[in-house]
Each structure stands twice: as C-alpha cells, then as structure tokens.
PDB file of N, CA and C in Angstrom:
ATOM      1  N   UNK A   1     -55.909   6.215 -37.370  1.00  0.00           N
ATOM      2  CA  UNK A   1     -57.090   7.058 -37.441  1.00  0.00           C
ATOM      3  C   UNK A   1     -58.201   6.295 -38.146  1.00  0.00           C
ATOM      4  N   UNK A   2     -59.423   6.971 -38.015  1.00  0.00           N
ATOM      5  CA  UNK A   2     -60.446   5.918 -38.410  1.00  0.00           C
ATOM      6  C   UNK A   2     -61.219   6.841 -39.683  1.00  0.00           C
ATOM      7  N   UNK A   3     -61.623   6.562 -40.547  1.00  0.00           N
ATOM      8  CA  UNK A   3     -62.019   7.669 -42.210  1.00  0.00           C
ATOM      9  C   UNK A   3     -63.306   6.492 -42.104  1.00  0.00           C
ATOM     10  N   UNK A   4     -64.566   7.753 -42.285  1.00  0.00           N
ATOM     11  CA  UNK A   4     -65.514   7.000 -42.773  1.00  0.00           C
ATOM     12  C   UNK A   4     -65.790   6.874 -44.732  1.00  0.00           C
ATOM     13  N   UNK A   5     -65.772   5.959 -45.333  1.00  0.00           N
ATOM     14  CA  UNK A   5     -65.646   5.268 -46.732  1.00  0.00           C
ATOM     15  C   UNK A   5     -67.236   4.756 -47.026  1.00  0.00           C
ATOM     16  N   UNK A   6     -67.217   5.269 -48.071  1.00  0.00           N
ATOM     17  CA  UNK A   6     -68.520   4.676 -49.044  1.00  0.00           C
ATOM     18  C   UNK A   6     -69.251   2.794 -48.477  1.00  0.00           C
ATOM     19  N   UNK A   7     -68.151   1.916 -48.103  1.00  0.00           N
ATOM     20  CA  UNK A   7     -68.561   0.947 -47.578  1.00  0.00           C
ATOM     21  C   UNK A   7     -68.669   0.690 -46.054  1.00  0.00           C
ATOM     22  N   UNK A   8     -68.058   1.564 -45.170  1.00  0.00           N
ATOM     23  CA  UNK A   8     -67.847   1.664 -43.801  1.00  0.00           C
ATOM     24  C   UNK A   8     -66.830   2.871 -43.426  1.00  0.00           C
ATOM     25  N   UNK A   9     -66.508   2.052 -42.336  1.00  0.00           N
ATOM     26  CA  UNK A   9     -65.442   2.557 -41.495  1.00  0.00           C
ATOM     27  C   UNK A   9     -64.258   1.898 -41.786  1.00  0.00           C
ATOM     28  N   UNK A  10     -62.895   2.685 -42.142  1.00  0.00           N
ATOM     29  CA  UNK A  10     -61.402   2.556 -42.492  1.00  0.00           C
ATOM     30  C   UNK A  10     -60.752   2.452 -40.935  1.00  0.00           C
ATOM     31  N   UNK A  11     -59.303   1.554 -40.905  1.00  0.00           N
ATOM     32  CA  UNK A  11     -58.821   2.284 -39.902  1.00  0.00           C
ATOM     33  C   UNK A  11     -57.693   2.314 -40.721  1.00  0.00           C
ATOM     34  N   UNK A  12     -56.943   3.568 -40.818  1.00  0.00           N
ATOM     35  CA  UNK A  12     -55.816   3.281 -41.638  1.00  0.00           C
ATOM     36  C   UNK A  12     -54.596   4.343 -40.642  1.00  0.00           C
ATOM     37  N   UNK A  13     -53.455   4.247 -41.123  1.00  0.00           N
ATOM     38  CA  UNK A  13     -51.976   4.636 -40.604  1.00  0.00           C
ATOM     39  C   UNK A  13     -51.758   6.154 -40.557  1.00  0.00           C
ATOM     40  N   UNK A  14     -51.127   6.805 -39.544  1.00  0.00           N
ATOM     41  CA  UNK A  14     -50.719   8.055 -40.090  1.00  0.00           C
ATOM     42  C   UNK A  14     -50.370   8.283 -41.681  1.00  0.00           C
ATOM     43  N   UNK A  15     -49.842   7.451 -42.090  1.00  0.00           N
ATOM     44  CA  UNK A  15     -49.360   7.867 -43.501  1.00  0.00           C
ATOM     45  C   UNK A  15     -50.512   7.196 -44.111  1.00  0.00           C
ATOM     46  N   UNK A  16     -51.457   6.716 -44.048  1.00  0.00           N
ATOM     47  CA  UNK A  16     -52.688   6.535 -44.869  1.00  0.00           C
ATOM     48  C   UNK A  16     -52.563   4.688 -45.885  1.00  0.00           C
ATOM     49  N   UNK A  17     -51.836   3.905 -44.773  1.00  0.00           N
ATOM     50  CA  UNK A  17     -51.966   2.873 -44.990  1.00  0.00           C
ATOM     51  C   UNK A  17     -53.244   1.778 -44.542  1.00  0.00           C
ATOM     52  N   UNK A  18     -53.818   0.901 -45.105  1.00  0.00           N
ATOM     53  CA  UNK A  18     -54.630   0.735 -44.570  1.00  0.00           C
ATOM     54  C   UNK A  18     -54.535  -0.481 -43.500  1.00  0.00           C
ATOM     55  N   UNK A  19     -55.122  -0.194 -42.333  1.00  0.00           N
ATOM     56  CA  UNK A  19     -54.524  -0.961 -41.412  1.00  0.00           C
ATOM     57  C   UNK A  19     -56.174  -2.133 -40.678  1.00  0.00           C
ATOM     58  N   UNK A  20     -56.838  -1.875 -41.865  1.00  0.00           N
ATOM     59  CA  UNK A  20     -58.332  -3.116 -41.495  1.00  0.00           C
ATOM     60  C   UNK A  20     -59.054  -2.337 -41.711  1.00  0.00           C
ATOM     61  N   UNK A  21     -60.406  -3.188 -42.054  1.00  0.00           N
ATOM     62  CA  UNK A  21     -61.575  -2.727 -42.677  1.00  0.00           C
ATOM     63  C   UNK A  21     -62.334  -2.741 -43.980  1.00  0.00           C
ATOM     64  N   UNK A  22     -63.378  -2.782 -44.433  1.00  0.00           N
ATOM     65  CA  UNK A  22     -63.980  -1.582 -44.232  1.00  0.00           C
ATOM     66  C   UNK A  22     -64.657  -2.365 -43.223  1.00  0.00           C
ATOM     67  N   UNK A  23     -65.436  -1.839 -41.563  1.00  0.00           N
ATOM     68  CA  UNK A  23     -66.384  -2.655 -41.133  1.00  0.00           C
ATOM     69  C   UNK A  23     -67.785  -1.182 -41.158  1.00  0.00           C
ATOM     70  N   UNK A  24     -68.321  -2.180 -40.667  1.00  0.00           N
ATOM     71  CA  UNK A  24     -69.860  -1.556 -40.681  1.00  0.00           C
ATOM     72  C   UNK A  24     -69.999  -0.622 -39.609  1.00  0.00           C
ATOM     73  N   UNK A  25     -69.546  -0.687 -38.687  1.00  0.00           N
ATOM     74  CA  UNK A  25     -69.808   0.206 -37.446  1.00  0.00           C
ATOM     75  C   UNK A  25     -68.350   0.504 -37.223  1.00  0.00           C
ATOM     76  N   UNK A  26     -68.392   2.047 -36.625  1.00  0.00           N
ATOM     77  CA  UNK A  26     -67.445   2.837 -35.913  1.00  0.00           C
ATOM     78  C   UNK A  26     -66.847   2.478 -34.992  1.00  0.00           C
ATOM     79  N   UNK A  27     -67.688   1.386 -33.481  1.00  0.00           N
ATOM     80  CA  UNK A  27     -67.363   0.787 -32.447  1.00  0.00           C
ATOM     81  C   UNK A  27     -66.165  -0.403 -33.283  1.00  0.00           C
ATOM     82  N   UNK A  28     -66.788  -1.154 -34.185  1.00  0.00           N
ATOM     83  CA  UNK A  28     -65.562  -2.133 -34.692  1.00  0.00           C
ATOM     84  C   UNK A  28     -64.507  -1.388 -34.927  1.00  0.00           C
ATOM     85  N   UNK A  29     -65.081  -0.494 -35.702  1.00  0.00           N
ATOM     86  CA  UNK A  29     -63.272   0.458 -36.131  1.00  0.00           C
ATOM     87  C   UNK A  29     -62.385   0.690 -34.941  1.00  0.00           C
ATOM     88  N   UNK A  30     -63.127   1.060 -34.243  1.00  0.00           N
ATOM     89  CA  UNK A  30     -62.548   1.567 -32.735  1.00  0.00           C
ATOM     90  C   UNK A  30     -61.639   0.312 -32.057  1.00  0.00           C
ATOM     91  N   UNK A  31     -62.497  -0.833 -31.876  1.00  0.00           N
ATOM     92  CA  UNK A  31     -61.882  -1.863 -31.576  1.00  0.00           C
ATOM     93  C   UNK A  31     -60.417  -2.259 -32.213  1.00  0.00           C
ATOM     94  N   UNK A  32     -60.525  -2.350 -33.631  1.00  0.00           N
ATOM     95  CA  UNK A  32     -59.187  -2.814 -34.582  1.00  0.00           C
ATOM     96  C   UNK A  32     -58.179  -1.518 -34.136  1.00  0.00           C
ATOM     97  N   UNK A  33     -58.445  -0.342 -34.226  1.00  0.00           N
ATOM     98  CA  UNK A  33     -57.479   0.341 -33.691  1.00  0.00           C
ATOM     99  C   UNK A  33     -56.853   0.407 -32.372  1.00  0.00           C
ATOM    100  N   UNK A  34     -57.605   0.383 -31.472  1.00  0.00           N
ATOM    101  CA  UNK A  34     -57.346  -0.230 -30.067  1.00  0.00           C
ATOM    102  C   UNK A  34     -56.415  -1.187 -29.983  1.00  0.00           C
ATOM    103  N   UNK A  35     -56.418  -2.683 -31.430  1.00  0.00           N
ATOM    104  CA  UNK A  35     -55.330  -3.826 -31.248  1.00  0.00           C
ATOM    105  C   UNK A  35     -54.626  -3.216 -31.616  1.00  0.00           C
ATOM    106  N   UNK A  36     -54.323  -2.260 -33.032  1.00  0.00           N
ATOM    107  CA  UNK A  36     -53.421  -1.860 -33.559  1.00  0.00           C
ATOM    108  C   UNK A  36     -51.967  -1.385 -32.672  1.00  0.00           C
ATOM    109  N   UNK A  37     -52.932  -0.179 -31.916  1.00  0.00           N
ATOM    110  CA  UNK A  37     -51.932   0.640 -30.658  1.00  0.00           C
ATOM    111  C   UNK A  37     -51.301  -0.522 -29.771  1.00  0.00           C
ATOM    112  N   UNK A  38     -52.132  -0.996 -29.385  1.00  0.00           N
ATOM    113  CA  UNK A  38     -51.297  -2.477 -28.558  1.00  0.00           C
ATOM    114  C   UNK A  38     -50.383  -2.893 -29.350  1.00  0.00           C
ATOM    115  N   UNK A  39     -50.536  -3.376 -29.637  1.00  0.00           N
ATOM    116  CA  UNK A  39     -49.029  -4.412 -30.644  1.00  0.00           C
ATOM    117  C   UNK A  39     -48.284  -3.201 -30.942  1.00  0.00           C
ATOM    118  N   UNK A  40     -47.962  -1.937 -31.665  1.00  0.00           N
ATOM    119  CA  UNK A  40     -47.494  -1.180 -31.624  1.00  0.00           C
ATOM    120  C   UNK A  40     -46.399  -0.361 -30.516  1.00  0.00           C
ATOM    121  N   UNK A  41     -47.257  -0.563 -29.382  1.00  0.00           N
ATOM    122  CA  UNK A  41     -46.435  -0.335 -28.203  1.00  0.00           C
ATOM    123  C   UNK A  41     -45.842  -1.147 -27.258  1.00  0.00           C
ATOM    124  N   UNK A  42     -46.548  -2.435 -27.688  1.00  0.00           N
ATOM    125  CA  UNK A  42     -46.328  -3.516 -26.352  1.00  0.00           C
ATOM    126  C   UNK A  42     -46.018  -4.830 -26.718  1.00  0.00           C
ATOM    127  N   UNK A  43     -45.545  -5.006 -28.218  1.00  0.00           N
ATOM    128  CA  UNK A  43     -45.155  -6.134 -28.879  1.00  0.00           C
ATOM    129  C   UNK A  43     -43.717  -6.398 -29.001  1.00  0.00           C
ATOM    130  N   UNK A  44     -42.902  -7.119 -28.408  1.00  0.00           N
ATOM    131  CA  UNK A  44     -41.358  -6.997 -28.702  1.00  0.00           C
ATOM    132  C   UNK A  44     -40.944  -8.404 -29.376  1.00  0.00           C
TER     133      UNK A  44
END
C-alpha cells in the first residue's frame, strides 16, 4: 500500500513494513509497488 508521509510517498507492506521510499510523487510510489507485486508473485 502506498501512505502519504511528511516527506513523500511510502510504499510499505500489509503489516506496515517499509518496502521503499519516501519519493516525491505518487506515480513513483506506484511504480516501486508495481516491482514489489512482481517479484512477489513471479520470482522463484
């Protein structure tokens, strides 16, 4: 999920790990989560 933060945009874990960031724009956040789900589902 993506939390907007005092310095940007978070993307952090269901359980609230942080998984990159802070970036400046929402579209980046979007992007890092996008790799996240990949490797997640399609990494063996």
């Amino acid at each position: 999920m993506i939390k907007k933060a005092s310095n940007g945009y978070k993307v952090l874990s269901e359980k609230g790990k942080n998984l990159g960031g802070p970036y400046k724009t929402r579209k980046e956040a979007e992007k890092r989560l996008r790799q996240v789900e990949y490797f997640k589902h399609n990494h063996r």
